[in-house]
Protein backbone atom coordinates (compact mmCIF):
# COMPACT_ATOMS: atom_id res chain seq x y z
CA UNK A 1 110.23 99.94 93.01
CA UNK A 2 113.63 99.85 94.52
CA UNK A 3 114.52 97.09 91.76
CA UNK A 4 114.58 99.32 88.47
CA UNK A 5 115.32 103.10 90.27
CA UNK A 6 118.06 103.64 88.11
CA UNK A 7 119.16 104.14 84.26
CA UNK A 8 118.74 100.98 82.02
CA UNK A 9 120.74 101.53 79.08
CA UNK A 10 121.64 98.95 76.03
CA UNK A 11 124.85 98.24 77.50
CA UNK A 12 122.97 96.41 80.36
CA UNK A 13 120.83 94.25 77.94
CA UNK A 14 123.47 93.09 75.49
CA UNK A 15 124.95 90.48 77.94
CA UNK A 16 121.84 89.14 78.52
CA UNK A 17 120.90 89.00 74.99
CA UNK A 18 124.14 87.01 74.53
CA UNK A 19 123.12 84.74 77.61
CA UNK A 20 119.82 83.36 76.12
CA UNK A 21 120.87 83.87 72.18
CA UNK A 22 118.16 86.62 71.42
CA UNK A 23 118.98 88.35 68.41
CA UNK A 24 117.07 91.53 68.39
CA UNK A 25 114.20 93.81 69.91
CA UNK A 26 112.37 96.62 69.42
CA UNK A 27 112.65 99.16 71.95
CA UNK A 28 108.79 100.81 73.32
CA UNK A 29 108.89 104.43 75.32
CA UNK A 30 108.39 104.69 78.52
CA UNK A 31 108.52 108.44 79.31
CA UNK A 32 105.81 110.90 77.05
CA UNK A 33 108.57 112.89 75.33
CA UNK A 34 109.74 113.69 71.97
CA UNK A 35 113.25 113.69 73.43
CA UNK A 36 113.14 110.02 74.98
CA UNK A 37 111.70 109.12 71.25
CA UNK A 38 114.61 110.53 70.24
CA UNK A 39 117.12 108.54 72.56
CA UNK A 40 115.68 105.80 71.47
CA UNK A 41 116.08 106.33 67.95
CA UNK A 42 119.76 107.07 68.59
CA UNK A 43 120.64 103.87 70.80
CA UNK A 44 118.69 101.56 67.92
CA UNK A 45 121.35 103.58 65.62
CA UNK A 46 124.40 102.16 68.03
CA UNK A 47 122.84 99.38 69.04
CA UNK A 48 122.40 96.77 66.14
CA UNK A 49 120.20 94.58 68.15
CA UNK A 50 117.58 97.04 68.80
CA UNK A 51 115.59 96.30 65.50
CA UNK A 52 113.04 99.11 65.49
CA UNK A 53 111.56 101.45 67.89
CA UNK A 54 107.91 102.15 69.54
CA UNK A 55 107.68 105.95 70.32
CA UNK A 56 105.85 108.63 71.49
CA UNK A 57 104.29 111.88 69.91
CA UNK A 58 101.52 113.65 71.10
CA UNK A 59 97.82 112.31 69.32
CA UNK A 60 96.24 114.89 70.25
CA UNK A 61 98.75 117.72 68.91
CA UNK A 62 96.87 119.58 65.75
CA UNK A 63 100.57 119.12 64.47
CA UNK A 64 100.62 115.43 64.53
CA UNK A 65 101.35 114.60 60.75
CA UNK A 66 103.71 116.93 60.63
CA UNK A 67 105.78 115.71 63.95
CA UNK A 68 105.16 111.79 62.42
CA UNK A 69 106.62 112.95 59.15
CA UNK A 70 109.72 113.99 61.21
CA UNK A 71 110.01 110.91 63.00
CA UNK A 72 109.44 108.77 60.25
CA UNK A 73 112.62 109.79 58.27
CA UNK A 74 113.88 107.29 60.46
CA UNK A 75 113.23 103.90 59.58
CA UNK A 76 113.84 102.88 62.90
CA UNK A 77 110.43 104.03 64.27
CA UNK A 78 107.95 101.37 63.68
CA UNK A 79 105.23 102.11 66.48
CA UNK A 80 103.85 105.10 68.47
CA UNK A 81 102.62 104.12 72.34
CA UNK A 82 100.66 106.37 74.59
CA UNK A 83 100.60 105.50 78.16
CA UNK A 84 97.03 104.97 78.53
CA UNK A 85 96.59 103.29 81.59
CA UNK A 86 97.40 106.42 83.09
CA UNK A 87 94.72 108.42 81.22
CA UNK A 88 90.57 108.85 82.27
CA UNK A 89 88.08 106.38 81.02
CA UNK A 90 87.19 108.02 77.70
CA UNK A 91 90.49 109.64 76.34
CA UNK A 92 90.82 107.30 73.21
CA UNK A 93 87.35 107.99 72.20
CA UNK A 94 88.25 111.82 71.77
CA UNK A 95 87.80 113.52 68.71
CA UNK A 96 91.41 114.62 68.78
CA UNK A 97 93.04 111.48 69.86
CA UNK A 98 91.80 109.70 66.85
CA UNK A 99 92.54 111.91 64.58
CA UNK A 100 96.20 111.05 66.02
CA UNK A 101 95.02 107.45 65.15
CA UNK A 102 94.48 108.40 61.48
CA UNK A 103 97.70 109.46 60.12
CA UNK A 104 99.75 106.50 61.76
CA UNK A 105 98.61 104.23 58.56
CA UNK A 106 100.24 107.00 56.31
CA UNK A 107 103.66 106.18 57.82
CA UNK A 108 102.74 102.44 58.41
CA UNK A 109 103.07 102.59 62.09
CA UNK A 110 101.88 100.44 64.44
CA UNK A 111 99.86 101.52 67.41
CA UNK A 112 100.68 100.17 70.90
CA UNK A 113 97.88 99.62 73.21
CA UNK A 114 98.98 100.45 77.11
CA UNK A 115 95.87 99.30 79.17
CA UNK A 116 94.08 98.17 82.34
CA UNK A 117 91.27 95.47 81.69
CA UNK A 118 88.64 98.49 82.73
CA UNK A 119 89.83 100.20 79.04
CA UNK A 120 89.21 97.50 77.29
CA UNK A 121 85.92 98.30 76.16
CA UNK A 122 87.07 101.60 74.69
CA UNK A 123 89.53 99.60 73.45
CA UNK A 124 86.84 97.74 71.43
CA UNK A 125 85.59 100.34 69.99
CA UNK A 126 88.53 102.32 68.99
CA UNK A 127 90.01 99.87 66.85
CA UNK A 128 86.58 98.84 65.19
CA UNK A 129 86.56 102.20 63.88
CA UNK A 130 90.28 101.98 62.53
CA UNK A 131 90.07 98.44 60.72
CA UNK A 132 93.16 99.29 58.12
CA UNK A 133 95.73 100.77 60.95
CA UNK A 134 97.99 97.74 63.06
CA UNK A 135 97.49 97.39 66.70
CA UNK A 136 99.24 95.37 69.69
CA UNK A 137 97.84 95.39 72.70
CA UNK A 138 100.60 94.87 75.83
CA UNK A 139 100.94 93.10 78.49
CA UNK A 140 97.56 90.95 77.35
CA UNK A 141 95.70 94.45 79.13
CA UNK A 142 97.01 93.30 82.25
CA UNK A 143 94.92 91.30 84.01
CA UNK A 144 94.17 90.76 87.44
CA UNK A 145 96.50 87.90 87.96
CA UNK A 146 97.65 88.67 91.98
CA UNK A 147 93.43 87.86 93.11
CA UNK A 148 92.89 85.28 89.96
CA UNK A 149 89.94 87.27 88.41
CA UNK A 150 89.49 86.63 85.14
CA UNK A 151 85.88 86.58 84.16
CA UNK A 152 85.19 89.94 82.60
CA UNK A 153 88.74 90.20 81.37
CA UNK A 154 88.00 87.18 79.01
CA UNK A 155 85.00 88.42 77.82
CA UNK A 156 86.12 91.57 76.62
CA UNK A 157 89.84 89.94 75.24
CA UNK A 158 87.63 87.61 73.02
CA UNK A 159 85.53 90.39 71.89
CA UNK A 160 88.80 92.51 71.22
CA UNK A 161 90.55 89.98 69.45
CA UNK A 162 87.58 89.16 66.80
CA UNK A 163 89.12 92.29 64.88
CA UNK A 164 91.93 91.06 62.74
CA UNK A 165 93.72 94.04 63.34
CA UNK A 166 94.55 93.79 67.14
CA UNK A 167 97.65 91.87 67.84
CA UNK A 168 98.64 90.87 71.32
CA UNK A 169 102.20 90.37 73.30
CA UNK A 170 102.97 87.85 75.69
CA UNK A 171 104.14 90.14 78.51
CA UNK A 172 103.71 92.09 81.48
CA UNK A 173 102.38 88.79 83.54
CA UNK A 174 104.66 88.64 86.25
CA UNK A 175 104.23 92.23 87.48
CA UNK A 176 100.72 91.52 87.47
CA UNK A 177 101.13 88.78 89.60
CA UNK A 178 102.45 88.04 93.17
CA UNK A 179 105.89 89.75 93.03
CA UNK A 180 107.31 87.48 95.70
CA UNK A 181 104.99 83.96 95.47
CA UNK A 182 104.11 83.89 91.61
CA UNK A 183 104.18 80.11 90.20
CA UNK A 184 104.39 79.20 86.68
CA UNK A 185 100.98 77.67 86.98
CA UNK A 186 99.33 80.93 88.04
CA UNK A 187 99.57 82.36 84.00
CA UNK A 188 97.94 78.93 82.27
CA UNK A 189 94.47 80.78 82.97
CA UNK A 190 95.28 83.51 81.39
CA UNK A 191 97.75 82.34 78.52
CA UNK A 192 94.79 79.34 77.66
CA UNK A 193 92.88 82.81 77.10
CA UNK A 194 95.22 84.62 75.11
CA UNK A 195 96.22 81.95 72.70
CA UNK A 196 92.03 80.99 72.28
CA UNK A 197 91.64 85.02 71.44
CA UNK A 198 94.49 85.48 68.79
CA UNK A 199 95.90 82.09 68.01
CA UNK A 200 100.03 81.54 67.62
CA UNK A 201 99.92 83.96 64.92
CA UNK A 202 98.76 87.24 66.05
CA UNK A 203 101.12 86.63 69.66
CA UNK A 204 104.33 87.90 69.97
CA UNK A 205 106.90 87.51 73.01
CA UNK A 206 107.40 90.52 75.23
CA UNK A 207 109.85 90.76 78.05
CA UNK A 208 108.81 93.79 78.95
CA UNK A 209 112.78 94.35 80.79
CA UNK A 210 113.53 96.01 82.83
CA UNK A 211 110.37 96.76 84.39
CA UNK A 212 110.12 92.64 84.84
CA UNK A 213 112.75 93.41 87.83
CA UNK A 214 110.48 93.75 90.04
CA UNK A 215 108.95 89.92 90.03
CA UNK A 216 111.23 87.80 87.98
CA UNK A 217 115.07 87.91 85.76
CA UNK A 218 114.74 88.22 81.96
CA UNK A 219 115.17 84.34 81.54
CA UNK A 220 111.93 83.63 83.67
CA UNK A 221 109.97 85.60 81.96
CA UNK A 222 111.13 83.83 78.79
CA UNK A 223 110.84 80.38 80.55
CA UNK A 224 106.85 81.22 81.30
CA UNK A 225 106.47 81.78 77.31
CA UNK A 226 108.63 79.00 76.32
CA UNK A 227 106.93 76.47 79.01
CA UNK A 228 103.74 77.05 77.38
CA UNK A 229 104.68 76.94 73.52
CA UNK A 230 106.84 74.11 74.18
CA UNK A 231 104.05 71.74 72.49
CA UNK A 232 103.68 73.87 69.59
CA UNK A 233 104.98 73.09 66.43
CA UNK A 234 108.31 74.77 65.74
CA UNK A 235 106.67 77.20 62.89
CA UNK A 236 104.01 78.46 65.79
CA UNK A 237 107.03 79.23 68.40
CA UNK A 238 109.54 80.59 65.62
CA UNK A 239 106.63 82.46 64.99
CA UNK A 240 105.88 83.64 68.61
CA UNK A 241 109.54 84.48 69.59
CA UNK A 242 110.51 86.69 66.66
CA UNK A 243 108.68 85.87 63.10
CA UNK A 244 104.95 87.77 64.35
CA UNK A 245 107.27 91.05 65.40
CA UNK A 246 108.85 91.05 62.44
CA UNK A 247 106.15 91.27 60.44
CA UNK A 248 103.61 93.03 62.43
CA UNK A 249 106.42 96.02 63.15
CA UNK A 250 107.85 95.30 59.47
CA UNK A 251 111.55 95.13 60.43
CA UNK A 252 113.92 94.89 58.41
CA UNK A 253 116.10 91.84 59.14
């Protein structure tokens, strides 16, 4: 992990941003705190090209509306994540976690999936029983790239994506993949699977920088999404690289 163990700030990203003429983000939490939430929220207020903001509260706190209602006076927060992957099989199916679920539709926030492909099928059921509230699952529930399984994965991503509500980003791949050998050919089995599940217009581009250091620069993992999409018409990949985030995290542009 040598690669990112140390501070990533906007300052680093800007250049880049300028390198390969990407206008904007939205910045996603990657430590459980109200405080990081809060950093965020601050560098989206420097930073113009930070467009909007995925953060974290605590779901399960009997609080929850009232910390949401907080963070929502900022119309930079457009998402709350939960690192899942990290959690027991069975979390998101507690009574108190959904509850959490509940009130993000009051503040029209998106929910950010965080997953391993063994959570999917709690993943299933959790958003069949919130069919009005926004979700985008990362990293396409990172599958098991590295040993090319893919069976069970695609079973339960097709079953996922028949609710309208689930959105997916293109991310997270190359981490999931042979840090030091990956090939561009190694995603097509999974990316065929993705873009059967949602189509162009429920996909959106992730870099998921800087945690991308660790297999591949911020312009590979843009080359793997445009590689694919490069046959699409120019609607689908306007749509892919910006238009689908702007409208499923209703930014203001």
């Amino acid at each position: 992990m040598v690669a990112i163990r140390r501070d990533f700030l906007p300052k680093d990203l800007e250049p880049i941003y300028n390198r390969y003429n990407i206008s904007g983000c939205i910045a996603v939490q990657a430590d459980q705190s109200e405080k990081e939430t809060e950093f965020l929220l601050e560098c989206a207020g420097k930073y113009a090209f930070i467009k909007g903001v995925v953060g974290w509260v605590d779901l399960l706190d009997e609080d929850v509306t009232l910390r949401l209602a907080h963070f929502s006076k900022n119309n930079g927060l457009k998402g709350i994540r939960h690192i899942l992957q990290a959690e027991p099989e069975g979390f998101m199916l507690r009574p108190e976690f959904q509850n959490g679920i509940s009130k993000l539709s009051i503040f029209n926030l998106v929910y950010d999936l965080l997953v391993y492909p063994g959570q999917l099928e709690d993943c299933i059921e959790l958003v069949k029983k919130f069919p009005r509230q926004t979700f985008v699952l990362d990293h396409i529930a990172k599958p098991f790239i590295k040993s090319k399984r893919l069976k069970k994965w695609k079973t339960q991503l097709l079953e996922l994506a028949r609710q309208p509500n689930v959105n997916c980003k293109l991310s997270g791949m190359v981490t999931e993949s042979d840090w030091k050998k990956w090939k561009m050919e190694d995603f097509k089995p999974y990316l065929d699977v993705v873009f059967k599940a949602f189509g162009p217009h429920r996909i959106l581009f992730g870099s998921d920088w800087p945690v991308c250091l660790l297999a591949a620069n911020y312009g590979q993992t843009l080359e793997i999404a445009h590689s694919y999409i490069k046959t699409f018409s120019k609607e689908e990949q306007d749509a892919i690289m910006g238009g689908n985030a702007i409208r499923i995290y209703n930014l203001n542009i």
